[in-house]
Protein backbone atom coordinates (compact mmCIF):
# COMPACT_ATOMS: atom_id res chain seq x y z
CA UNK A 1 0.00 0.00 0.00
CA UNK A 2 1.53 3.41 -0.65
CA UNK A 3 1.14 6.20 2.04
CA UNK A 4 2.24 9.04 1.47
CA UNK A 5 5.33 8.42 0.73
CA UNK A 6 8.02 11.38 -0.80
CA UNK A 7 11.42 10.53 -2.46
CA UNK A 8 14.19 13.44 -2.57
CA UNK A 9 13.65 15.47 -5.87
CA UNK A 10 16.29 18.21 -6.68
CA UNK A 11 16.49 20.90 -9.51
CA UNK A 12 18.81 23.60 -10.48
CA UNK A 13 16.51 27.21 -10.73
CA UNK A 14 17.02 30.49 -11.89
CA UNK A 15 17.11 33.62 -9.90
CA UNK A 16 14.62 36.43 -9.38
CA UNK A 17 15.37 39.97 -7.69
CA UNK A 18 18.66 39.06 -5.84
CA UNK A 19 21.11 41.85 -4.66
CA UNK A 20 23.66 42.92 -6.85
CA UNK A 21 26.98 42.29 -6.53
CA UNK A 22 29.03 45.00 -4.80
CA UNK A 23 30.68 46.35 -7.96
CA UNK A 24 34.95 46.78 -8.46
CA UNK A 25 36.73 49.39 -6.84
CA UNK A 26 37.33 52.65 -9.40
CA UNK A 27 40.75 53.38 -10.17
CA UNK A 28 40.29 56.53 -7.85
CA UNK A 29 41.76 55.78 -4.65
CA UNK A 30 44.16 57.64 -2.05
CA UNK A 31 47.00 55.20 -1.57
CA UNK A 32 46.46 55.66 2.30
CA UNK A 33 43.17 53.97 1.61
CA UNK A 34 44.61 51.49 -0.77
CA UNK A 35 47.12 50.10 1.60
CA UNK A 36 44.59 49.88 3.98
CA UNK A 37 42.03 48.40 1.53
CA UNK A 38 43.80 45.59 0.20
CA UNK A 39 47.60 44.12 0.53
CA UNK A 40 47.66 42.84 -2.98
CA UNK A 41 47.05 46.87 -4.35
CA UNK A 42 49.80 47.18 -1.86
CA UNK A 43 52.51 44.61 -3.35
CA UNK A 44 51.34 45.75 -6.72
CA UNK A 45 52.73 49.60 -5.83
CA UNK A 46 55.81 48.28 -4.18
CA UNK A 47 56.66 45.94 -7.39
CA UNK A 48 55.69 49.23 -9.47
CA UNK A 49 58.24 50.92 -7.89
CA UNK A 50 61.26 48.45 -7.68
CA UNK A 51 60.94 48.24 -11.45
CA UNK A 52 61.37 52.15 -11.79
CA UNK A 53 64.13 51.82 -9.78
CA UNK A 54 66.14 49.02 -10.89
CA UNK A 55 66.11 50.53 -14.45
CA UNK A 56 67.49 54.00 -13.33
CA UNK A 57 70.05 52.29 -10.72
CA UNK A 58 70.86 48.89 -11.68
CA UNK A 59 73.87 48.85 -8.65
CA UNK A 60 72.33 49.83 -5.75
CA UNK A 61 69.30 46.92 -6.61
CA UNK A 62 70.00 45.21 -3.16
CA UNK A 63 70.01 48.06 -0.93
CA UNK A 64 66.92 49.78 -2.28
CA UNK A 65 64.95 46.25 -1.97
CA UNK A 66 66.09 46.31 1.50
CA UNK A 67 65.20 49.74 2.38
CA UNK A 68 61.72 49.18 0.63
CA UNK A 69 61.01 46.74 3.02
CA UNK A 70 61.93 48.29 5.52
CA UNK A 71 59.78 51.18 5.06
CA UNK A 72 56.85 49.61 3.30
CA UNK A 73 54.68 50.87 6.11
CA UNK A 74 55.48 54.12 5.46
CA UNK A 75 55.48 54.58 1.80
CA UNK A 76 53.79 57.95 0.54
CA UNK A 77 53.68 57.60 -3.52
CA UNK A 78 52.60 60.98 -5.04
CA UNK A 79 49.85 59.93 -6.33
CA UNK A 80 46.30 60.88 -5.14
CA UNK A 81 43.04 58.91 -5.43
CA UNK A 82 39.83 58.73 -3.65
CA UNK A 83 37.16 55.83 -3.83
CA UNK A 84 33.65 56.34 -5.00
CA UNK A 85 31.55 54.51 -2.44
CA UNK A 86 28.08 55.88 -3.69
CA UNK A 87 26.99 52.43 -5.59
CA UNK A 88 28.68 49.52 -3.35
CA UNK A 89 25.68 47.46 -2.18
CA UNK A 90 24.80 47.55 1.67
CA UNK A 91 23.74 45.03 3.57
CA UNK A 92 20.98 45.09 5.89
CA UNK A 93 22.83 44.73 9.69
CA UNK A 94 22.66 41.32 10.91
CA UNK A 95 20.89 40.79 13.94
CA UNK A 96 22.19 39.08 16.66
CA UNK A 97 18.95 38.52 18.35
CA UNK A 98 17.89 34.97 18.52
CA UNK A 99 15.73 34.25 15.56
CA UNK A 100 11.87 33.07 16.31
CA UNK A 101 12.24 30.89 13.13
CA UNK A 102 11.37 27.15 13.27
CA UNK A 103 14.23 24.41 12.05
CA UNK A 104 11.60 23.86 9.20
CA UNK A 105 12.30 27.84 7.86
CA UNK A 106 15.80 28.23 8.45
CA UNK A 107 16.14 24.96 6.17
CA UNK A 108 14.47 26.51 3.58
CA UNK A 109 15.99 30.12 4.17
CA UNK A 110 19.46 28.43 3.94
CA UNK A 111 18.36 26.14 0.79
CA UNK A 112 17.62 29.50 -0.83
CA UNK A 113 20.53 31.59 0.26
CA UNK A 114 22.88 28.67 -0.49
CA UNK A 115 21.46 28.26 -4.01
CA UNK A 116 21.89 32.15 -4.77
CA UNK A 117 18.03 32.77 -5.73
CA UNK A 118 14.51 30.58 -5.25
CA UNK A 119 13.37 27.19 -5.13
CA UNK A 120 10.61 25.74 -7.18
CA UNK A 121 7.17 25.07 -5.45
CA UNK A 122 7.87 21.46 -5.83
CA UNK A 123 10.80 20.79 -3.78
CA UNK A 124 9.12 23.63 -1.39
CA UNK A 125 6.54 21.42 -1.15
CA UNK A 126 8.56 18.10 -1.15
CA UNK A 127 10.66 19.68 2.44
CA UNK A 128 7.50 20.88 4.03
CA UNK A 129 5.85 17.32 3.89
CA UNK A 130 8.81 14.86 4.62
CA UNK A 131 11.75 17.45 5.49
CA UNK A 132 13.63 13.87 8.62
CA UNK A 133 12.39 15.88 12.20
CA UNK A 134 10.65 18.59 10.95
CA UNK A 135 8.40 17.83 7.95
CA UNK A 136 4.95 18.00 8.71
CA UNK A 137 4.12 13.77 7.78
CA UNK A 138 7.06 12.59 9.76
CA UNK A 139 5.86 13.23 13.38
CA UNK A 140 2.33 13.53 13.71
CA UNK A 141 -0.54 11.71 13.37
CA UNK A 142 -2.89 14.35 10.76
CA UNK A 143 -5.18 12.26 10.08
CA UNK A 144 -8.71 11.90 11.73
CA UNK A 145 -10.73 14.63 14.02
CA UNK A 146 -7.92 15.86 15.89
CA UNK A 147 -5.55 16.08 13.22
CA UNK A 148 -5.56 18.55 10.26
CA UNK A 149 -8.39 16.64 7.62
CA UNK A 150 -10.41 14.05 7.23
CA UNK A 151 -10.10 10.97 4.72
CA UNK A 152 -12.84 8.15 3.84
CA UNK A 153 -11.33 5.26 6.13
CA UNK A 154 -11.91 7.68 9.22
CA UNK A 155 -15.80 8.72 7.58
CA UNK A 156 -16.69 4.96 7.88
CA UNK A 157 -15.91 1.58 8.49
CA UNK A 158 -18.06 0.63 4.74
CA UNK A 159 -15.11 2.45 2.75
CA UNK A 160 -12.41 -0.49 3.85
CA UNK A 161 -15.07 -3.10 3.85
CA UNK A 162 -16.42 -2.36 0.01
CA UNK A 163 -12.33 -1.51 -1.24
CA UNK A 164 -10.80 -4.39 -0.04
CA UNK A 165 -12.61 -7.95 -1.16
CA UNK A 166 -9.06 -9.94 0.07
CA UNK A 167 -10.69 -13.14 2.45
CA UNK A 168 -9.50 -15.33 -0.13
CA UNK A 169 -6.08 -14.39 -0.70
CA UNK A 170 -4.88 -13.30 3.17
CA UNK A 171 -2.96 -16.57 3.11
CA UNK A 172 -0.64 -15.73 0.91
CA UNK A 173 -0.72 -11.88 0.86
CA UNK A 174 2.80 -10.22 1.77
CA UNK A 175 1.82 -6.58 2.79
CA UNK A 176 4.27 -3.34 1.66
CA UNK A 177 3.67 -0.57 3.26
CA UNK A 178 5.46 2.39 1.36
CA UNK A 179 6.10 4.64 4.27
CA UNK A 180 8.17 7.58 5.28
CA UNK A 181 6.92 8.65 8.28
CA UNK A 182 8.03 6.88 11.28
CA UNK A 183 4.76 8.28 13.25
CA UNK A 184 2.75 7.11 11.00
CA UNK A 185 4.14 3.84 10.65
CA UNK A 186 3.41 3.01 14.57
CA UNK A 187 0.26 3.57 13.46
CA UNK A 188 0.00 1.53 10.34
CA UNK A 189 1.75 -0.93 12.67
CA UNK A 190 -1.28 -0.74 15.56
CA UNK A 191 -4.20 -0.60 12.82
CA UNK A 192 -2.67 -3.94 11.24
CA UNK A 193 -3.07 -5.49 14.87
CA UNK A 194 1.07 -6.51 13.85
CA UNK A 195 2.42 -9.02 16.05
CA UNK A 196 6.39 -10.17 16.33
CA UNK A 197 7.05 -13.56 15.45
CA UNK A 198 10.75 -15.76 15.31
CA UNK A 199 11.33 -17.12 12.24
CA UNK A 200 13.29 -19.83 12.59
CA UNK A 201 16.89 -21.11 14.34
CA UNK A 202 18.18 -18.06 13.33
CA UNK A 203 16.27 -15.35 15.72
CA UNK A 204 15.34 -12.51 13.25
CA UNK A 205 11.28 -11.22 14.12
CA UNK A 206 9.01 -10.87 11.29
CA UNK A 207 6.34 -9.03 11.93
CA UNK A 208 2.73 -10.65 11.29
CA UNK A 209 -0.59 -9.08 10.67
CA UNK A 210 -3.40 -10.76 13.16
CA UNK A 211 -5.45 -10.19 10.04
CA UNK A 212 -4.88 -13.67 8.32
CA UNK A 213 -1.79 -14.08 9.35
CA UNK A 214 -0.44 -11.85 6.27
CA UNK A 215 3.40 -11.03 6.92
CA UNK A 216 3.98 -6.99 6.86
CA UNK A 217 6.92 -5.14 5.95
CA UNK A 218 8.18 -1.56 5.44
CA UNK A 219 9.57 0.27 2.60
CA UNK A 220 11.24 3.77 1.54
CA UNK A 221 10.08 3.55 -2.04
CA UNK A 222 8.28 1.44 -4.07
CA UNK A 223 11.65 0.56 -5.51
CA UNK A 224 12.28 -1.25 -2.37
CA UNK A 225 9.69 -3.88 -2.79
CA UNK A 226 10.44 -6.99 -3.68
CA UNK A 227 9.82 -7.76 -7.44
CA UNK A 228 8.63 -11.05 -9.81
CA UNK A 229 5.41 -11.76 -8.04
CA UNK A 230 1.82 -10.61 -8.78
CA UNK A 231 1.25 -7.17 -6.80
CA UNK A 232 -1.75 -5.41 -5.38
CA UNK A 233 -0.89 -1.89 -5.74
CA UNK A 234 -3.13 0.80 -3.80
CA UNK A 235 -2.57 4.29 -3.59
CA UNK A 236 -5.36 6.32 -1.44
CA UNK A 237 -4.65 9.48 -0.91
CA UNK A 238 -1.17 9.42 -2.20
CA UNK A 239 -0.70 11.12 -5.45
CA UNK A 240 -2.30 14.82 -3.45
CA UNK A 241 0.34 15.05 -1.59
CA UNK A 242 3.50 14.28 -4.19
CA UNK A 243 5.11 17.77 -5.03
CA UNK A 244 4.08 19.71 -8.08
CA UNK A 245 5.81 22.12 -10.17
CA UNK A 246 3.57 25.53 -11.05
CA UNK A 247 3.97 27.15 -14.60
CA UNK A 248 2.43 30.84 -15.26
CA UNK A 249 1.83 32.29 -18.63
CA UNK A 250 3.90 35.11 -19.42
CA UNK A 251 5.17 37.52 -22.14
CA UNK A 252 8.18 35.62 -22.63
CA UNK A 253 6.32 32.28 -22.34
CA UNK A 254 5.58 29.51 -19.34
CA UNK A 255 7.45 30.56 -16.56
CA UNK A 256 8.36 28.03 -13.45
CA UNK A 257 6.48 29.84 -10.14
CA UNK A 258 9.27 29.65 -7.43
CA UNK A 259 9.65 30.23 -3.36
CA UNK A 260 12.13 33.24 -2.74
CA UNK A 261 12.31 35.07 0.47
CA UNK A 262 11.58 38.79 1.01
CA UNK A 263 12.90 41.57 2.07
CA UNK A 264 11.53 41.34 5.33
CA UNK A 265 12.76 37.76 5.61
CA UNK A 266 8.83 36.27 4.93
CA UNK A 267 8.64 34.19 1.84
CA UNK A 268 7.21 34.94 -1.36
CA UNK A 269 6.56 33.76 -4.83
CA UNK A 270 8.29 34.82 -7.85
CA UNK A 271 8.77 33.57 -11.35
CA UNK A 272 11.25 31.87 -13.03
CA UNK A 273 13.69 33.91 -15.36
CA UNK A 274 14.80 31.09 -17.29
CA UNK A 275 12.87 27.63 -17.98
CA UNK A 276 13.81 25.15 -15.20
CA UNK A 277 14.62 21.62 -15.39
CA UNK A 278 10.79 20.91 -15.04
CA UNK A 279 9.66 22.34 -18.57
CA UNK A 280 10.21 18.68 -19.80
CA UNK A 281 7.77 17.91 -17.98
CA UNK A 282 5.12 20.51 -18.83
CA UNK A 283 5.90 19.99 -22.64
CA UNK A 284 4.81 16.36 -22.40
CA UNK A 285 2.19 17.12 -20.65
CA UNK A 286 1.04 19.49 -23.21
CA UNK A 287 1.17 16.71 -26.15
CA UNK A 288 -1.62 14.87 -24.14
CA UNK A 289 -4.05 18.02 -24.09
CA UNK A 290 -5.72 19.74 -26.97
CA UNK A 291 -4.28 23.51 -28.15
CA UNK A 292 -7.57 24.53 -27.15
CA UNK A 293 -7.81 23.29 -23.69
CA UNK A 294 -3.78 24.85 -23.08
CA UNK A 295 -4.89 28.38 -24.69
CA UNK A 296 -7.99 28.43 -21.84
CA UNK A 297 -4.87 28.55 -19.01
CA UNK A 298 -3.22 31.13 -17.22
CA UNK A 299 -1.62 28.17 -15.09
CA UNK A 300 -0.76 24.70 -15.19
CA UNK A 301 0.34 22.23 -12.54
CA UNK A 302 1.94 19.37 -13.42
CA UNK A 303 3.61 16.46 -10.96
CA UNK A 304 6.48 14.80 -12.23
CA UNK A 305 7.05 12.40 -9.10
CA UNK A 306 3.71 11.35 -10.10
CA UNK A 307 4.40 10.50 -13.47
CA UNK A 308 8.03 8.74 -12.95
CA UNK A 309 6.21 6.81 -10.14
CA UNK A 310 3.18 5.82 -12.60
CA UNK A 311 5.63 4.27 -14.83
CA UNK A 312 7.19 2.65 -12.18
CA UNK A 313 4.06 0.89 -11.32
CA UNK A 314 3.06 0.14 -15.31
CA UNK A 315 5.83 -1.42 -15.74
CA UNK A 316 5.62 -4.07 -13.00
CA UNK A 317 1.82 -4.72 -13.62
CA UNK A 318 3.27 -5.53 -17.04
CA UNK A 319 6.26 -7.90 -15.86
CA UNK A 320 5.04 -9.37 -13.19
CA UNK A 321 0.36 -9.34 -13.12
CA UNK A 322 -1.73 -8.00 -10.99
CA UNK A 323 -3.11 -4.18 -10.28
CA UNK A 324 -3.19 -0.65 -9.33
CA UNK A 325 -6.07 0.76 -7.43
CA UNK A 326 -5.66 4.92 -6.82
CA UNK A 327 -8.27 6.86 -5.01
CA UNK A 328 -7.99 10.50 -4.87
CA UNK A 329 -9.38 13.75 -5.66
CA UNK A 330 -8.76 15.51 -8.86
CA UNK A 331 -9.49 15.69 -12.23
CA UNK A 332 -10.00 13.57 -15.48
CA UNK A 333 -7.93 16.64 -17.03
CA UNK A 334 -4.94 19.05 -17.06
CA UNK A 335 -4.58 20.81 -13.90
CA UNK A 336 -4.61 24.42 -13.60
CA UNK A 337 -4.41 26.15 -9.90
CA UNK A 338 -4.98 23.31 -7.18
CA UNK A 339 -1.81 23.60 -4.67
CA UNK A 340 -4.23 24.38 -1.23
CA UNK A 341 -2.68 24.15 2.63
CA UNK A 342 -5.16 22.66 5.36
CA UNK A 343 -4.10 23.28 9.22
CA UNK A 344 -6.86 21.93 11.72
CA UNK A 345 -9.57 21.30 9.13
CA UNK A 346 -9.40 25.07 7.96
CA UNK A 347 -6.89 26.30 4.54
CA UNK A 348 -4.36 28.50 4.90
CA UNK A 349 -1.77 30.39 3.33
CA UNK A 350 0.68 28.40 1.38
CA UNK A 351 3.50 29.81 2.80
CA UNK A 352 2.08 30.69 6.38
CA UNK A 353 4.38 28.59 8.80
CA UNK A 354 5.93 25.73 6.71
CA UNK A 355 5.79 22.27 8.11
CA UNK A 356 2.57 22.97 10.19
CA UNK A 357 -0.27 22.60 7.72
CA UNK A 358 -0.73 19.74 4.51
CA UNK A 359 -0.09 21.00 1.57
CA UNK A 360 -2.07 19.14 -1.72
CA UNK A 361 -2.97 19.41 -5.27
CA UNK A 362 -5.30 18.13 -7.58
CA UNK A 363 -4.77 14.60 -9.27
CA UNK A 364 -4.46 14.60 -12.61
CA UNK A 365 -5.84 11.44 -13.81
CA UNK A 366 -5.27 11.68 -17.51
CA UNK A 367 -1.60 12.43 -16.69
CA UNK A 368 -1.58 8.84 -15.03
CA UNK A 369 -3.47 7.24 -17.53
CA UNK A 370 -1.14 8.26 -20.16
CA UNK A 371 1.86 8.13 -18.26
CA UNK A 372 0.59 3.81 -17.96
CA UNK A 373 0.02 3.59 -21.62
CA UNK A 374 3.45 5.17 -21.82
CA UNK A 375 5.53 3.02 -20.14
CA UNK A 376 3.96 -1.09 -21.61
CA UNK A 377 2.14 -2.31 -23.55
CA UNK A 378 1.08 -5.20 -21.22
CA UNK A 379 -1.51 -3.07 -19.12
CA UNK A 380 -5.18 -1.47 -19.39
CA UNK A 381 -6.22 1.36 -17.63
CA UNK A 382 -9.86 1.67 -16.11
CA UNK A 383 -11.41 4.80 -14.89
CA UNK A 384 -11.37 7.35 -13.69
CA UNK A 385 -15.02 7.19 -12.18
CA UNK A 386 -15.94 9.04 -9.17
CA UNK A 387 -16.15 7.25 -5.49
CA UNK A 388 -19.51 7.03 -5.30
CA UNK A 389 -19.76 5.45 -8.68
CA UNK A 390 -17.12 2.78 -7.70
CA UNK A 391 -18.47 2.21 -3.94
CA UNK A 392 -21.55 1.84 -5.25
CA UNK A 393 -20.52 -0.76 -7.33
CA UNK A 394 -19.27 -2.61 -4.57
CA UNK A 395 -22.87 -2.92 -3.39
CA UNK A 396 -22.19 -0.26 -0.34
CA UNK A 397 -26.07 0.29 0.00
CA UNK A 398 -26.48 -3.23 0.48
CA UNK A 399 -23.68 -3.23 3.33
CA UNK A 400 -25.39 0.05 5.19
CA UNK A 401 -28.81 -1.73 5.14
CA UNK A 402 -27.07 -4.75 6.78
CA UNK A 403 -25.52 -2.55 9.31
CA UNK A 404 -28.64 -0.60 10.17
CA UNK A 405 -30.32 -3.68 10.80
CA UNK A 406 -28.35 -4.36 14.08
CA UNK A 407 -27.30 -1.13 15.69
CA UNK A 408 -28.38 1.22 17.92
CA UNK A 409 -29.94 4.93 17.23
CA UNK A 410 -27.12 6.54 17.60
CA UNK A 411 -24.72 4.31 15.67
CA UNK A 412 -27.49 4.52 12.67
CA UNK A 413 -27.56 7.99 12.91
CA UNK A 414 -23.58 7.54 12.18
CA UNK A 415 -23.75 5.07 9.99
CA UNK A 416 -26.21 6.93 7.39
CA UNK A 417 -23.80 10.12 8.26
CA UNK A 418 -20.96 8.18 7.04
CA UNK A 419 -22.35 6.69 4.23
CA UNK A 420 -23.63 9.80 2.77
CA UNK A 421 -20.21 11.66 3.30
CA UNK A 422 -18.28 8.48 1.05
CA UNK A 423 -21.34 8.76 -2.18
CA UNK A 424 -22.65 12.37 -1.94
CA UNK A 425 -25.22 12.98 -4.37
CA UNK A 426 -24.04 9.86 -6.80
CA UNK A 427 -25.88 6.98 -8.24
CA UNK A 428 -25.38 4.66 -4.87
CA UNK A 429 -27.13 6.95 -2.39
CA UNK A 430 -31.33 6.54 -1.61
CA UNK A 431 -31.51 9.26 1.37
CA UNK A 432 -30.32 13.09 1.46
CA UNK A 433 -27.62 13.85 3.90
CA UNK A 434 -27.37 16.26 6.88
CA UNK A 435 -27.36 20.13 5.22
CA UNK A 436 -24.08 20.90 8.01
CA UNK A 437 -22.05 17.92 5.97
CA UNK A 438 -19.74 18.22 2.84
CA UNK A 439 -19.83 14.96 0.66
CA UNK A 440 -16.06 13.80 -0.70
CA UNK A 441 -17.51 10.94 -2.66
CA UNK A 442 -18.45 13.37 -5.87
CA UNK A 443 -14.93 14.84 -5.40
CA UNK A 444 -13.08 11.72 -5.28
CA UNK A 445 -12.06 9.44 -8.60
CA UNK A 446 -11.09 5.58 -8.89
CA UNK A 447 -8.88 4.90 -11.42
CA UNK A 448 -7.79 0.81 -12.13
CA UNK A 449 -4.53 -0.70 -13.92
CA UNK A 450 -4.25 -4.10 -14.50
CA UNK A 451 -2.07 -6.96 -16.30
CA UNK A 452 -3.92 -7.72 -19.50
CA UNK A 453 -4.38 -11.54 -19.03
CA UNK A 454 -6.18 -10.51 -16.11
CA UNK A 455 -9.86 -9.44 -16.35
CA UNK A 456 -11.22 -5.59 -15.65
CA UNK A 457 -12.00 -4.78 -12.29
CA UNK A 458 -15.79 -5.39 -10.96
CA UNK A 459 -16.27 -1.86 -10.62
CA UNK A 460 -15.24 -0.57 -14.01
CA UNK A 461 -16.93 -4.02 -15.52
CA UNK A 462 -20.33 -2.40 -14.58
CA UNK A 463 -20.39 1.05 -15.78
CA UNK A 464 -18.79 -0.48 -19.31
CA UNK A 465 -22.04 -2.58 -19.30
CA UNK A 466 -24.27 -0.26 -18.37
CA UNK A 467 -23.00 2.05 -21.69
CA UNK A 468 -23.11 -0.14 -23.88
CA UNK A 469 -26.64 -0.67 -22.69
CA UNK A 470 -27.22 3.11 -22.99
CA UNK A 471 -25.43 2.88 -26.07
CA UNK A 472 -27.65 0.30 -27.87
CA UNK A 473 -30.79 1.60 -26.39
């Protein structure tokens, strides 16, 4: 299962609005000021001098060195010069008062002072989230009502129990987790009920889920897990949070949108002067959209983590069978302006405290669908179709009425609470939900890839069927 996971992503950028240089010294300059300036001016006079001498008095050479040494301190040459200080740059007077910055800030302060100029939004994005000690996935627990938002498995118990249709394979299941966060792994760790168990004569623990007895492991990347067996690949709520790189239209073209710092030491945005390493990206993006649908946008996003990774995934569906299942919210379609920052269930600035809010974006679904086709042959893509669509599919009304039948008020009252939240207004719900509740199941897509000797999904079996059906009718 991948959670959340980030990988280390770095790019070379170009500069906006960074002090100027202090500019040479003029040729005006008293040599009091000179000597005192710099010793290599100083050397330079003295070697000056020895030359004039030598060729008017080529036998008293020794002496006069000796004598010049001697009296170096004191040397007077006739000539007067002054130095024009009006344009030397200034620098504002460092403070020696301690600084109220987090660890998370002055990172990025020193990222962007050490590079000479800004950072792209992506790999501001990238620290934030997963920065070891400070990023804001590594040690908290965000999810749920006293975190920062809300995802389906914490609306209801029916969102695991309609995704996951497993019983028949637990007993030879080996669960990946794809995990950076070492908080978040205790957690994975307490939800699988994991237990320690010896292996053998030679004492290593392997940890064991006391669902099914499934052996669990954790990974850094996807890279990490084992290859050459059929894999179960699902991604919920995973692409949102990989970093994306913002373009801008301007006069001279798509500019990269970068992280600089102010003035006032806040940060701010700025564009790029020069196209940055990611404009690879946002030209192949641009062959899988229409010139129409590009000339309608000011802004594009575009995630190439995402579509390395997607690849990455295509390519062992291909080699070695089985599936992908993503679930996230986004788009069938380029994405424009998505990048949001949620802190306690409320957004945010973007760049208001790094490292204590999420920061997202938009999934964009035909990016991964072509990305898949992209990278074999040997898969088919499914989807996207919206939550509802897919839960519903998965006979989630049928579940509810089961649960209904043997609860209390008050867990009904949940239950039909829950169940609205995970359709919305879709084809699976029969009741209208509370007015003081937002559905995510409208908001949310399913996308499917699979190995083409096996068959398509259950899910994305049904709608084909049903237009066709449309279709003929």
């Amino acid at each position: 299962m991948l959670h959340r996971n980030r990988g280390k992503c770095r790019e070379s950028c170009s500069f906006l609005h960074r002090p100027p240089p202090p500019p040479p010294y003029s040729l005006m300059a008293s040599s009091k000021e000179l000597f005192h300036l710099s010793p290599h001016f100083h050397l330079h006079c003295l070697s000056l001098q020895l030359h004039l001498h030598l060729l008017l008095n080529h036998t008293q050479t020794h002496l006069f060195l000796v004598k010049m040494i001697e009296e170096t301190t004191i040397l007077q040459p006739s000539l007067k010069i002054s130095i024009d200080r009006s344009s030397l740059y200034s620098p504002r007077e460092h403070s020696h008062e301690p600084s109220s910055d987090s660890e998370l800030v002055k990172h990025l302060k020193g990222i962007i002072k050490f590079r000479g100029g800004p950072i792209s939004v992506a790999e501001y994005m990238e620290e934030v989230l997963t920065k070891p000690k400070a990023g804001f996935y590594i040690n908290r627990d965000v999810f749920g009502s006293g975190g920062d938002f809300i995802t389906s498995p914490e609306v209801s118990q029916m969102f695991g129990e309609g995704s996951s249709k497993f019983e028949k394979f637990m007993k030879s299941l080996n669960i990946h987790m794809v995990e950076c966060s070492p908080t978040l792994k205790k957690l994975q760790y307490s939800a699988l009920k994991c237990t320690e168990d010896d292996t053998g004569s030679t004492g290593d623990k392997m940890v064991v889920s006391m669902f099914g007895g499934a052996p669990v492991s954790w990974h850094a990347t996807l890279e990490q897990v084992p290859s050459g067996l059929p894999t179960i690949i699902i991604g919920h709520e995973f692409y949102d949070a990989l970093p994306v790189h913002q373009f801008l239209r301007a006069s001279r073209g798509w500019c990269g949108k970068m992280v600089d710092v102010a003035d006032d030491a806040s940060f701010r945005f700025v564009l790029s002067q020069q196209p940055t390493p990611a404009t690879l990206y946002l030209m192949k993006r641009c062959t899988w959209a229409t010139k129409e649908d590009i000339a309608k946008l000011d802004q594009i996003e575009i995630c190439p983590k995402g579509m390395d990774l997607t690849q990455i995934i295509a390519k062992r569906i291909g080699s070695d069978g089985g599936g992908a299942l993503i679930i996230d919210y986004g788009s069938d379609g380029i994405v424009s302006d998505s990048l949001q920052a949620i802190r306690k269930h409320k957004f945010v600035d973007i760049l208001d405290d790094p490292g204590s809010a999420d920061l997202s974006a938009y999934v964009d679904f035909a990016s991964i669908r072509n990305s898949t086709k992209e990278a074999s042959e040997d898969v088919s893509v499914h989807g996207p179709i919206s939550q509802s669509q897919f839960l519903g599919s998965l006979a989630i009304n049928f579940r509810v009425e089961a649960l209904l039948q043997n609860c209390m008020d008050e867990q009904a009252e949940s239950l039909r609470n829950g169940y609205w939240q995970l359709v919305g207004d879709g084809e699976a719900p029969f009741w209208e939900g509370p007015e003081d509740k937002t559905p995510i199941g409208m908001g949310y897509l399913a996308m499917a890839t699979v190995n083409k000797n096996q068959s398509s999904p259950v899910p994305f079996q049904q709608r084909s069927s049903l237009e066709v059906r449309v279709l003929v009718n």
